[in-house]
Protein backbone atom coordinates (compact mmCIF):
# COMPACT_ATOMS: atom_id res chain seq x y z
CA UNK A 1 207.63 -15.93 152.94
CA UNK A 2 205.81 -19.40 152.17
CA UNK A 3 203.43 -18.18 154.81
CA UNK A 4 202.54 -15.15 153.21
CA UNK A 5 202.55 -16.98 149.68
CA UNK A 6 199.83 -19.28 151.18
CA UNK A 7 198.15 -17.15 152.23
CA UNK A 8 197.86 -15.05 148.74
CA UNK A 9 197.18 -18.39 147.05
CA UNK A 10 194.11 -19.22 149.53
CA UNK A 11 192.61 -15.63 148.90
CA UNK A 12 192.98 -15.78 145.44
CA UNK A 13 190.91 -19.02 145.62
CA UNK A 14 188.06 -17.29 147.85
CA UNK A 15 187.43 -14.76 145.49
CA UNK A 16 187.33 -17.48 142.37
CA UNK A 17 185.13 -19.71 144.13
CA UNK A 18 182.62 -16.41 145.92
CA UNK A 19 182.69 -15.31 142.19
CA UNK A 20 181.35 -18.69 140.81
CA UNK A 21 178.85 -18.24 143.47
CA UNK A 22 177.79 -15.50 142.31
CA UNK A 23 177.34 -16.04 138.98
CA UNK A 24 176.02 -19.56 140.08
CA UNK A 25 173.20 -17.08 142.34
CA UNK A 26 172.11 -15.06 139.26
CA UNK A 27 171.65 -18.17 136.92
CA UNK A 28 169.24 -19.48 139.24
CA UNK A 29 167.71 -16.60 139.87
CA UNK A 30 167.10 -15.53 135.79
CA UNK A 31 166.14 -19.35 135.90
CA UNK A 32 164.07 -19.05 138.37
CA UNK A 33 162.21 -16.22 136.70
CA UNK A 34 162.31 -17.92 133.23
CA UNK A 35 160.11 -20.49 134.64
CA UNK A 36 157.46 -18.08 136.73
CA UNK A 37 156.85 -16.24 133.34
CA UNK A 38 157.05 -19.10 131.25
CA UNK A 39 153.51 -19.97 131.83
CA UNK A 40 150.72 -17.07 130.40
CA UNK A 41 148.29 -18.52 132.34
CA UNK A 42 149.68 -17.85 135.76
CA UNK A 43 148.46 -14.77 137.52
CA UNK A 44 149.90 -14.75 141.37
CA UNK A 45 149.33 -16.13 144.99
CA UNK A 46 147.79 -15.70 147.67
CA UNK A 47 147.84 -17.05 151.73
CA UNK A 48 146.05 -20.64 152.21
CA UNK A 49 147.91 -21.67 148.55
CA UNK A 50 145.51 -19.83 146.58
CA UNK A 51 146.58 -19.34 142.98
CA UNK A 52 145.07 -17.32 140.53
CA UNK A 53 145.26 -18.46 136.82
CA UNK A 54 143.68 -16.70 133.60
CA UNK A 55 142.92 -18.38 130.24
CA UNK A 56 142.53 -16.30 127.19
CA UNK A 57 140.80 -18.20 124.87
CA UNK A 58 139.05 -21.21 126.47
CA UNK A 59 139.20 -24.44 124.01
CA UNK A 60 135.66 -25.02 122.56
CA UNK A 61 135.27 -28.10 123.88
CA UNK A 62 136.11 -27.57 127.52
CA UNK A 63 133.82 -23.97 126.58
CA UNK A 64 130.76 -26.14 125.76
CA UNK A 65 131.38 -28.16 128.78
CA UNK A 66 132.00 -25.65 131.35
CA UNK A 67 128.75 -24.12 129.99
CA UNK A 68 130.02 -20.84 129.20
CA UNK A 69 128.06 -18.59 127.30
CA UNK A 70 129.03 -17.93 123.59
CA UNK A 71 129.79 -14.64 124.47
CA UNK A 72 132.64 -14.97 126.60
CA UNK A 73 136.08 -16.73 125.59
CA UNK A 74 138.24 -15.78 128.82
CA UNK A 75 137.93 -17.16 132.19
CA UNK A 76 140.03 -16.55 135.44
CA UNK A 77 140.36 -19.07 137.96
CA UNK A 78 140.87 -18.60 141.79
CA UNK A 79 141.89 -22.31 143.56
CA UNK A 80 143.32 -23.12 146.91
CA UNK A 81 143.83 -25.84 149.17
CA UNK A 82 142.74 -23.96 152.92
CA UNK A 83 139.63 -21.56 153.22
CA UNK A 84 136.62 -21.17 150.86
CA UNK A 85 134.51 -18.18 152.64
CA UNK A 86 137.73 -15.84 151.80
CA UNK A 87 138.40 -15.72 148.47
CA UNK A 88 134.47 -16.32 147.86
CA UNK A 89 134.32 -12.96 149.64
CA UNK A 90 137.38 -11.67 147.42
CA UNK A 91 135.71 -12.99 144.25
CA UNK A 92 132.55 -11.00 145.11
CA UNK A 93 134.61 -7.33 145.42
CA UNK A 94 136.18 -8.94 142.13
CA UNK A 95 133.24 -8.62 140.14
CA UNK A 96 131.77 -5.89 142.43
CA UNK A 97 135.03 -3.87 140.12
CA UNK A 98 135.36 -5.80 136.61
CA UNK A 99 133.17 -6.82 133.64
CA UNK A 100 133.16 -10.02 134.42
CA UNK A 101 130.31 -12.96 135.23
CA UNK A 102 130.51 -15.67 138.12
CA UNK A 103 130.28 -19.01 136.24
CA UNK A 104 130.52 -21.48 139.03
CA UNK A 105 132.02 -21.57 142.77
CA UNK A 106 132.81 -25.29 144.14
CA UNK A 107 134.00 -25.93 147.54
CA UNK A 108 135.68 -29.37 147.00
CA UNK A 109 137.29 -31.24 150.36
CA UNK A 110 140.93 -30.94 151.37
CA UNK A 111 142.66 -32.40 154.20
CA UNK A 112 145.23 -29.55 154.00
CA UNK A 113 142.19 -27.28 155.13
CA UNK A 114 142.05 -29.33 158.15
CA UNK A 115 137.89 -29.47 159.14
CA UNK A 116 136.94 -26.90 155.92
CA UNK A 117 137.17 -26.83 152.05
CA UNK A 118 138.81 -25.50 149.59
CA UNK A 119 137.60 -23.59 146.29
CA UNK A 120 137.56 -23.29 142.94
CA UNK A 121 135.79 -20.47 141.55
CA UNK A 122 135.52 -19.52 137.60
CA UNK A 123 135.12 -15.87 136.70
CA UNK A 124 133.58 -15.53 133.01
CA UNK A 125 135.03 -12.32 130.83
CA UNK A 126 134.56 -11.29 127.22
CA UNK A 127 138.13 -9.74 127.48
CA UNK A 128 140.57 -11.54 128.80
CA UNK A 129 142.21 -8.28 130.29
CA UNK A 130 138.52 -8.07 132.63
CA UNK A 131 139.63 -12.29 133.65
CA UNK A 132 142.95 -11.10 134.51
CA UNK A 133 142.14 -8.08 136.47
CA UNK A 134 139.30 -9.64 138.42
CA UNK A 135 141.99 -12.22 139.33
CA UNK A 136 144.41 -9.41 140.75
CA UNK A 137 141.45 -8.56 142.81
CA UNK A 138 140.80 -11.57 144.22
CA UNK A 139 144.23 -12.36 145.06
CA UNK A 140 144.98 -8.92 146.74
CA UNK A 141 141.70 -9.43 148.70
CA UNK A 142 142.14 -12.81 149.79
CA UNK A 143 144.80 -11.47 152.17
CA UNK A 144 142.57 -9.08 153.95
CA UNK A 145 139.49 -11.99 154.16
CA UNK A 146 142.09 -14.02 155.44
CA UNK A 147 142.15 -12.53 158.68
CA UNK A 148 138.87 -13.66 160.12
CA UNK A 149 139.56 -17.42 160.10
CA UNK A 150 140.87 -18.24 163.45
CA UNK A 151 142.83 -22.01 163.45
CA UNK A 152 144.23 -24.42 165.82
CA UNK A 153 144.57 -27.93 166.25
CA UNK A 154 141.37 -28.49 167.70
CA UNK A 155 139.45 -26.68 164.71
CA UNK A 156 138.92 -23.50 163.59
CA UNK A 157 136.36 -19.99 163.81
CA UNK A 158 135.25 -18.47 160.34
CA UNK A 159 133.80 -15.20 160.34
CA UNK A 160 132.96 -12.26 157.07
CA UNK A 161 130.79 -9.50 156.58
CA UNK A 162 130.01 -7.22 153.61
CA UNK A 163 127.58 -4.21 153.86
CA UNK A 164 126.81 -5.48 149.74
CA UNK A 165 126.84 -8.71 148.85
CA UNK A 166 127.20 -9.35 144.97
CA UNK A 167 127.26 -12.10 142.49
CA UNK A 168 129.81 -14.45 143.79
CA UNK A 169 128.09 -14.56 147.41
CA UNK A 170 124.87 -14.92 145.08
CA UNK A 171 126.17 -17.72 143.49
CA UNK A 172 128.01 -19.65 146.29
CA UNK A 173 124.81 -18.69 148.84
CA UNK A 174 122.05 -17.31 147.71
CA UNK A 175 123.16 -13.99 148.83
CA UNK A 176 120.32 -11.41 148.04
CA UNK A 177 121.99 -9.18 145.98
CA UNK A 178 123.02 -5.50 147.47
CA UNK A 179 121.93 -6.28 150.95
CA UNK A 180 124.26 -6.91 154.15
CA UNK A 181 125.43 -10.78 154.17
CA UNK A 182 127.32 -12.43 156.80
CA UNK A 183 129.05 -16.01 157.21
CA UNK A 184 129.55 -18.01 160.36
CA UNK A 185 131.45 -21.20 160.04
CA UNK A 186 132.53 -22.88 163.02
CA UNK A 187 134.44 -26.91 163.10
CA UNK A 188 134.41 -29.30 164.73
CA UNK A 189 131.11 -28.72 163.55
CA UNK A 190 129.51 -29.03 167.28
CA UNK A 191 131.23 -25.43 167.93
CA UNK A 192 129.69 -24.09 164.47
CA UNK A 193 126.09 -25.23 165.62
CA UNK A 194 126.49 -22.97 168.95
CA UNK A 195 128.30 -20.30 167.02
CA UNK A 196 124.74 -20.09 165.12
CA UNK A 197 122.54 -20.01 167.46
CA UNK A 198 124.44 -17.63 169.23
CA UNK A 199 124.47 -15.48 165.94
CA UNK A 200 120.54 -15.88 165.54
CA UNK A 201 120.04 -14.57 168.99
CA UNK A 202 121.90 -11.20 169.09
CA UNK A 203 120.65 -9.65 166.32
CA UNK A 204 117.49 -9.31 164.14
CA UNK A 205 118.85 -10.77 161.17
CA UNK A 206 117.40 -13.61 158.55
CA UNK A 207 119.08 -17.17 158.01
CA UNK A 208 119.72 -17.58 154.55
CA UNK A 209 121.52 -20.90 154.75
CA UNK A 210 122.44 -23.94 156.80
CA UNK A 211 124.65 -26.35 156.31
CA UNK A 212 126.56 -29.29 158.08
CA UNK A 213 128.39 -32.51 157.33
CA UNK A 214 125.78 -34.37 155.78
CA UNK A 215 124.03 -32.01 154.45
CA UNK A 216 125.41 -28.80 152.15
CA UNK A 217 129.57 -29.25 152.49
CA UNK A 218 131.61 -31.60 150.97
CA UNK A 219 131.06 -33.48 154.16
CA UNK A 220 133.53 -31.31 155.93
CA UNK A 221 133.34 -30.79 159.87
CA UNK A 222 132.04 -27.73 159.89
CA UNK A 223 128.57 -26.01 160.40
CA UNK A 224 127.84 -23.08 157.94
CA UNK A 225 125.15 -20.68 158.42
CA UNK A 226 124.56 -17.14 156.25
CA UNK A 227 123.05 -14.44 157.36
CA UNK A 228 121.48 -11.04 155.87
CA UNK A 229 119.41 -7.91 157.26
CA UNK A 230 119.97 -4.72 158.30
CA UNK A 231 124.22 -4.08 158.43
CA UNK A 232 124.55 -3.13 161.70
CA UNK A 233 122.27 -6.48 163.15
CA UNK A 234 124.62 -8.50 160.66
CA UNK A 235 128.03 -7.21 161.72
CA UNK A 236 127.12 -7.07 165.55
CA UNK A 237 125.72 -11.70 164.80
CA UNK A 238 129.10 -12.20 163.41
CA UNK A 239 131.15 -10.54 166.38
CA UNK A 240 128.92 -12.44 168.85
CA UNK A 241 129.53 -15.81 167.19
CA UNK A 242 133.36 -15.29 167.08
CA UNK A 243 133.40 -14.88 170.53
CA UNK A 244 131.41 -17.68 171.20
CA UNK A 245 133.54 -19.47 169.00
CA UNK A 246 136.53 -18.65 170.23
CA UNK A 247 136.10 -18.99 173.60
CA UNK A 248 134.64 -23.10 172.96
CA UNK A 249 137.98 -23.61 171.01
CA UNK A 250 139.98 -22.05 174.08
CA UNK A 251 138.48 -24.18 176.51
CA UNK A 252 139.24 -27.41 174.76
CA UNK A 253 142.89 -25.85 175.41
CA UNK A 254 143.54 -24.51 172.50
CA UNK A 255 144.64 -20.76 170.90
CA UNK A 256 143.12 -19.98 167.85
CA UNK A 257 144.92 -17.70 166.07
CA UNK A 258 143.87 -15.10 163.07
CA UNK A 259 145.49 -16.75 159.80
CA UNK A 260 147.28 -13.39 159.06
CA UNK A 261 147.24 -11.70 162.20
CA UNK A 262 144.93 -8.66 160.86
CA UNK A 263 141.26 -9.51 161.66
CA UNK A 264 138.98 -6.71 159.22
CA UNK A 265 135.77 -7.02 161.09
């Protein structure tokens, strides 16, 4: 009998303390989304910490600063910490579907991006529902971008491709505007310098820009080149400098792996 009394009294006590638990669960999770919606200005992530942010009404003085024009009192902001070429090429099918302007693209230097940048891009709207939704954009897009930088220890192989380029590859590279653009971004920044002349070789295609440490990055290790021309010459440069690429960074003994696992070129 004390046995089985025990025994009543210790399951009793399981089922207080699982249903504490439980209720101790859902506070943290109402908590938890208390504090996501809390703040207006928060919009969603992305891979490589990208966060997109909208704000509806700019304060004048960071307006007249920011050198936004009159016209527009919204702006949406995409920032991360790793990778600068992807959500510059989400920003550009961002604005390639809203009403919105590119104000500015920066690609400041962060450690956490190992050889490469980050970026913090400003999208300009009238309507703060065209900020918002260029934002969503951006973010969705950033994961499929995402899957042409190839990282290891060593360094890493950066690789996109549009058929037609638009304002936010204008802005960040001079992109002529509806033509076929490609990046090629290869660190250390040795392996990006092969990586582009192996891209100016295969194909007829123009070099729109070069940069390296010293000269066009936030001194970052990386070589960046841009190329445009006819689609097919563009695509077929970028595929030939990712295997170049590659194949340097597997030699120093390393595997370089797609950030997401689902390369789109």
């Amino acid at each position: 009998m004390n046995d089985d009394l025990i025994e009543k009294v210790l399951q009793e006590v399981r089922k207080n303390t699982e249903s504490k638990g439980d209720v101790r669960t859902e506070e943290k999770e109402a908590d938890s989304m208390e504090r996501t919606s809390s703040v207006t200005e928060f919009v969603g992530t992305a891979v490589g910490d990208t966060v997109g942010l909208v704000i509806a009404n700019v304060d004048e003085f960071l307006h007249e600063k920011m050198g936004l024009d009159k016209k527009y009192r919204s702006i949406g902001i995409i920032s991360d910490r790793t990778g600068a070429g992807p959500q510059i090429m989400a920003a550009d099918e961002a604005v390639k579907a809203t009403n919105t302007e590119v104000l500015s693209i920066e690609l400041p230097r962060d450690t956490k991006g190992g050889a490469g940048h980050g970026a913090l891009i400003i999208l300009a709207a009238e309507d703060v529902s065209d900020a918002r939704r260029a934002v969503e954009v951006a973010l969705r897009d950033t994961e499929r971008t995402m899957g042409n930088v190839y990282g290891c220890d060593a360094g890493h192989v950066e690789l996109h491709y549009t058929a037609r380029a638009s304002l936010a590859l204008n802005k960040a590279f001079n992109a002529p505007i509806g033509k076929a653009f490609g990046i090629v971004v290869g660190a250390p920044a040795g392996v990006g310098v092969v990586m582009a002349d192996k891209a100016l070789k295969t194909a007829n295609v123009d070099l729109v820009t070069y940069a390296s440490p010293a000269g066009g990055t936030s001194y970052s290790n990386e070589v960046i080149i841009t190329i445009t021309g006819d689609s097919g010459a563009v695509r077929q440069s970028v595929l030939a400098a990712r295997e170049v690429g590659l194949s340097i960074l597997k030699s120093m003994g390393q595997n370089p792996v797609s950030t997401t696992g689902k390369p789109y070129i």
